[in-house]
Every structure is written in C-alpha cells, then in structure tokens.
Protein backbone atom coordinates (compact mmCIF):
# COMPACT_ATOMS: atom_id res chain seq x y z
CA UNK A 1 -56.05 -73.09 -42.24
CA UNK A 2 -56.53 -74.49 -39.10
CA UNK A 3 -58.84 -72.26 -36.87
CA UNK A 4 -57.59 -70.57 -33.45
CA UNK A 5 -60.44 -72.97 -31.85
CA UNK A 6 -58.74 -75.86 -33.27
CA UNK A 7 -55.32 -74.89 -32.10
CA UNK A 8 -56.48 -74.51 -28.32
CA UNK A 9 -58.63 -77.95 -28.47
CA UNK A 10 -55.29 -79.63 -29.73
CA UNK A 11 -53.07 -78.50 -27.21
CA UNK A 12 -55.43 -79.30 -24.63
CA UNK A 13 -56.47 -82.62 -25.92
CA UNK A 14 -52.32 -82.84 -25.86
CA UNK A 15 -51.80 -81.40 -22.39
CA UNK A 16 -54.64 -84.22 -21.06
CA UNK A 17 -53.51 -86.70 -22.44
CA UNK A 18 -49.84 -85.99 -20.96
CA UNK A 19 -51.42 -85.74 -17.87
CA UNK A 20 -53.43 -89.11 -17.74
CA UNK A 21 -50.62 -90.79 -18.34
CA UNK A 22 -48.50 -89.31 -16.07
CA UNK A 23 -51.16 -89.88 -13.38
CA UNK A 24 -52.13 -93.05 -14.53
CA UNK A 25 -48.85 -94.55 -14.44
CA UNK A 26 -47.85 -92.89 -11.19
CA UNK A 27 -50.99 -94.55 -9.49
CA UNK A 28 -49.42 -97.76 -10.80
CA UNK A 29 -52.57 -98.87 -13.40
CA UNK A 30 -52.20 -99.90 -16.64
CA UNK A 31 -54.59 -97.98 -18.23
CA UNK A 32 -55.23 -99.16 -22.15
CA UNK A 33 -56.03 -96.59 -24.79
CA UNK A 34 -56.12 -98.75 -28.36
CA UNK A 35 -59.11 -99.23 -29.71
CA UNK A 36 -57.89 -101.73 -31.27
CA UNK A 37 -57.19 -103.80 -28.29
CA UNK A 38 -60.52 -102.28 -25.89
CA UNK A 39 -62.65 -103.60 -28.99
CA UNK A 40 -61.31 -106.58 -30.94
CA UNK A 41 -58.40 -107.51 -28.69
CA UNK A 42 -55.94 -107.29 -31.14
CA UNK A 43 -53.16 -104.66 -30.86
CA UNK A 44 -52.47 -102.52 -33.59
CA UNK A 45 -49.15 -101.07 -34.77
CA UNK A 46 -49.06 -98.41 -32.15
CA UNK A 47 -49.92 -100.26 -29.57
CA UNK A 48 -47.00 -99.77 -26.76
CA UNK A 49 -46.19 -96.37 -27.79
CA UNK A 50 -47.25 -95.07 -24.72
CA UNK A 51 -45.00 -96.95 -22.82
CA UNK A 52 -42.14 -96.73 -25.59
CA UNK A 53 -42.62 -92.85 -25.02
CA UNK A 54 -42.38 -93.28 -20.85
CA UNK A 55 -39.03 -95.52 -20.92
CA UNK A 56 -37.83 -93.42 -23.67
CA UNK A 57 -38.14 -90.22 -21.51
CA UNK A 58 -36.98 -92.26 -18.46
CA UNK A 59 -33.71 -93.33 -19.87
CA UNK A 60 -34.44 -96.43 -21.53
CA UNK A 61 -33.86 -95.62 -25.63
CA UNK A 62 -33.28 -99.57 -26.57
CA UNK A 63 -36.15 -100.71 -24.10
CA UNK A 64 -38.10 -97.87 -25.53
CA UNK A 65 -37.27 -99.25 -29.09
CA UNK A 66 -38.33 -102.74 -28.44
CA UNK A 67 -41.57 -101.79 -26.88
CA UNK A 68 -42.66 -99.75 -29.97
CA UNK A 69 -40.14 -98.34 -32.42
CA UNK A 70 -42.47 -96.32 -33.73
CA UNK A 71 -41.59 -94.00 -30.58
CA UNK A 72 -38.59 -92.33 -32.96
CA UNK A 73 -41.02 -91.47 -35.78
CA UNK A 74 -44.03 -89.50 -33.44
CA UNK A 75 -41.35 -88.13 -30.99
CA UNK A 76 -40.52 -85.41 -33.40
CA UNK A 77 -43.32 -85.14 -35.46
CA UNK A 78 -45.38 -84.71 -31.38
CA UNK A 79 -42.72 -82.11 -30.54
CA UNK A 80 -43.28 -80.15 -34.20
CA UNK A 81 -46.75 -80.27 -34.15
CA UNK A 82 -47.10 -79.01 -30.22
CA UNK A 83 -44.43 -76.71 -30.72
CA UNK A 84 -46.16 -75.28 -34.17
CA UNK A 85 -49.34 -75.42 -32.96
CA UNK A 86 -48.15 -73.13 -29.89
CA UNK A 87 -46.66 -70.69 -32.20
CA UNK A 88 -49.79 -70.41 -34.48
CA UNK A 89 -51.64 -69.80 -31.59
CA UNK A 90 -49.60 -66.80 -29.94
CA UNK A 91 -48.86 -65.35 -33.58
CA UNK A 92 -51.62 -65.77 -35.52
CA UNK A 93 -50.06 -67.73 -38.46
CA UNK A 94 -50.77 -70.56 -40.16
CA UNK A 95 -46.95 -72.87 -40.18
CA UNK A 96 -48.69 -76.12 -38.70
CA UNK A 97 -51.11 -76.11 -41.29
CA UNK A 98 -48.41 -75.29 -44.27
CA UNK A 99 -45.81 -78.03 -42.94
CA UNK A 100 -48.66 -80.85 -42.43
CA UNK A 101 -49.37 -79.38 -46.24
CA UNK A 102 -46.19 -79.83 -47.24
CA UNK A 103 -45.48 -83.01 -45.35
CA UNK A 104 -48.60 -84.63 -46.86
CA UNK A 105 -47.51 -83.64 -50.39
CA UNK A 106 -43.78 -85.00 -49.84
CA UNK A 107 -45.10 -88.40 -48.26
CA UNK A 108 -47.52 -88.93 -51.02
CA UNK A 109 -44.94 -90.66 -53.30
CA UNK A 110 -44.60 -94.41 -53.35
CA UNK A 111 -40.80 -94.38 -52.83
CA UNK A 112 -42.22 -92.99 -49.23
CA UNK A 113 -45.20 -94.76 -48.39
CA UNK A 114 -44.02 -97.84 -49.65
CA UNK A 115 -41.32 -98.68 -47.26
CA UNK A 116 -43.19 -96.89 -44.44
CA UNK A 117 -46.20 -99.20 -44.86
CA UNK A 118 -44.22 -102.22 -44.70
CA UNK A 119 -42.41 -100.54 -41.42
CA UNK A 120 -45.89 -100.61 -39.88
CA UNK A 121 -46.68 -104.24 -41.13
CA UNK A 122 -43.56 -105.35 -38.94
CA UNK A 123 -44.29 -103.51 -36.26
CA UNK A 124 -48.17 -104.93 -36.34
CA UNK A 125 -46.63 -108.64 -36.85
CA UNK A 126 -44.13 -108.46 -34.10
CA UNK A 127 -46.86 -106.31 -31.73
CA UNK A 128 -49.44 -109.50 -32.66
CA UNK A 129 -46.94 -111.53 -31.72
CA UNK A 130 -45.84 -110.27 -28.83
CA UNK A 131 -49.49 -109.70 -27.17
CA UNK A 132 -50.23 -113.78 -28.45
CA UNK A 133 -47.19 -114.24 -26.31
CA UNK A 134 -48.28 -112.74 -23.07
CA UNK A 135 -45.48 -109.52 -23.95
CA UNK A 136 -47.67 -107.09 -24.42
C-alpha cells in the first residue's frame, strides 16, 4: 500500500512539475528535463513528451503525435494515476496501489511487452534521429 505521505509527495511532485512547465514555457525558455540528453546528449524515447503534452493540450493532436507519440499512452495513465492518487488520499483507500498491481500483472506477458518494447525502440530511433537532425 502506498502510504498517505507518498500520496501527498506525488501529487505535489505532479502539481510542480505542471507548474514549471507552464512557467517555463510562458517565459519563453526551453528548459530540458532528460537525463538522458543533460548527461550523454542523447535523447531517449520520451524525450519531447513535454512538448507533445503542451501542443496536445493546445490543439495540436497530429503535431503532438509527431513530437512524441508516446503522449497517447501517459495522457491517461497521468490522468488515472493523479486522479487515483487524489481519491486515495481524501478516502483512505488503497485503488492506485491495486490498479498499478493489477496493471503490472496484466503487462507482464510477452504478447504485451513485446510489441510495446519495440514501440519504444521506434520512438528512440526516430527521436535519435530527429535530435542528429537538428529536430529535436
């Protein structure tokens, strides 16, 4: 079970990092939060999802798709997870902790993890690609 403490750091971790975006981006800087990219300047498969997420709440689904498609996987699973994690808190349950439970069972099988894996290689290639390219 995740612990009450938990629950609050997460949504505030959330909440901050909503808001240094939002800030970020409305000062007009380009702030970069890979690791990937701050240490071995390589992006990794995520890399534009912060941006995917901004033109995808702006409007912009196809722009948003070709930035990062990843965006359409941790939309909902962000949204479930703050919206669970909200819940637990004000009710003192435990349904974040059973669906990631039951979500890490369910994805454990091959016929999942197989084609999602090789999702994420193409996403990796084309982000590589893309950065080598001056597009990212």
């Amino acid at each position: 079970m995740i612990s009450r403490k938990s629950l609050i750091l997460i949504c505030i971790i959330g909440i901050a990092w909503v808001l240094l975006v939002m800030i970020t981006q409305r000062l007009g800087y380009n702030v970069i939060i890979c690791p990937s990219r701050l240490f071995y300047d390589l992006p990794c498969a995520g890399c534009g999802g912060t941006r995917a997420f901004i033109l995808l709440v702006k409007g912009h689904p196809v722009d948003a798709f070709l930035m990062n498609p990843n965006v359409y996987l941790d939309v909902p699973f962000f949204l479930a997870g703050v919206v669970l994690a909200v819940y637990d808190l004000f009710h003192h349950s435990d349904k974040l902790n059973n669906c990631y439970t039951r979500f890490k069972k369910w994805s454990n099988r091959p016929v999942v993890y197989v084609p999602l894996l090789v999702f994420e290689a193409v996403i990796w290639s084309y982000n590589i690609w893309r950065y080598k390219h001056g597009m990212l």
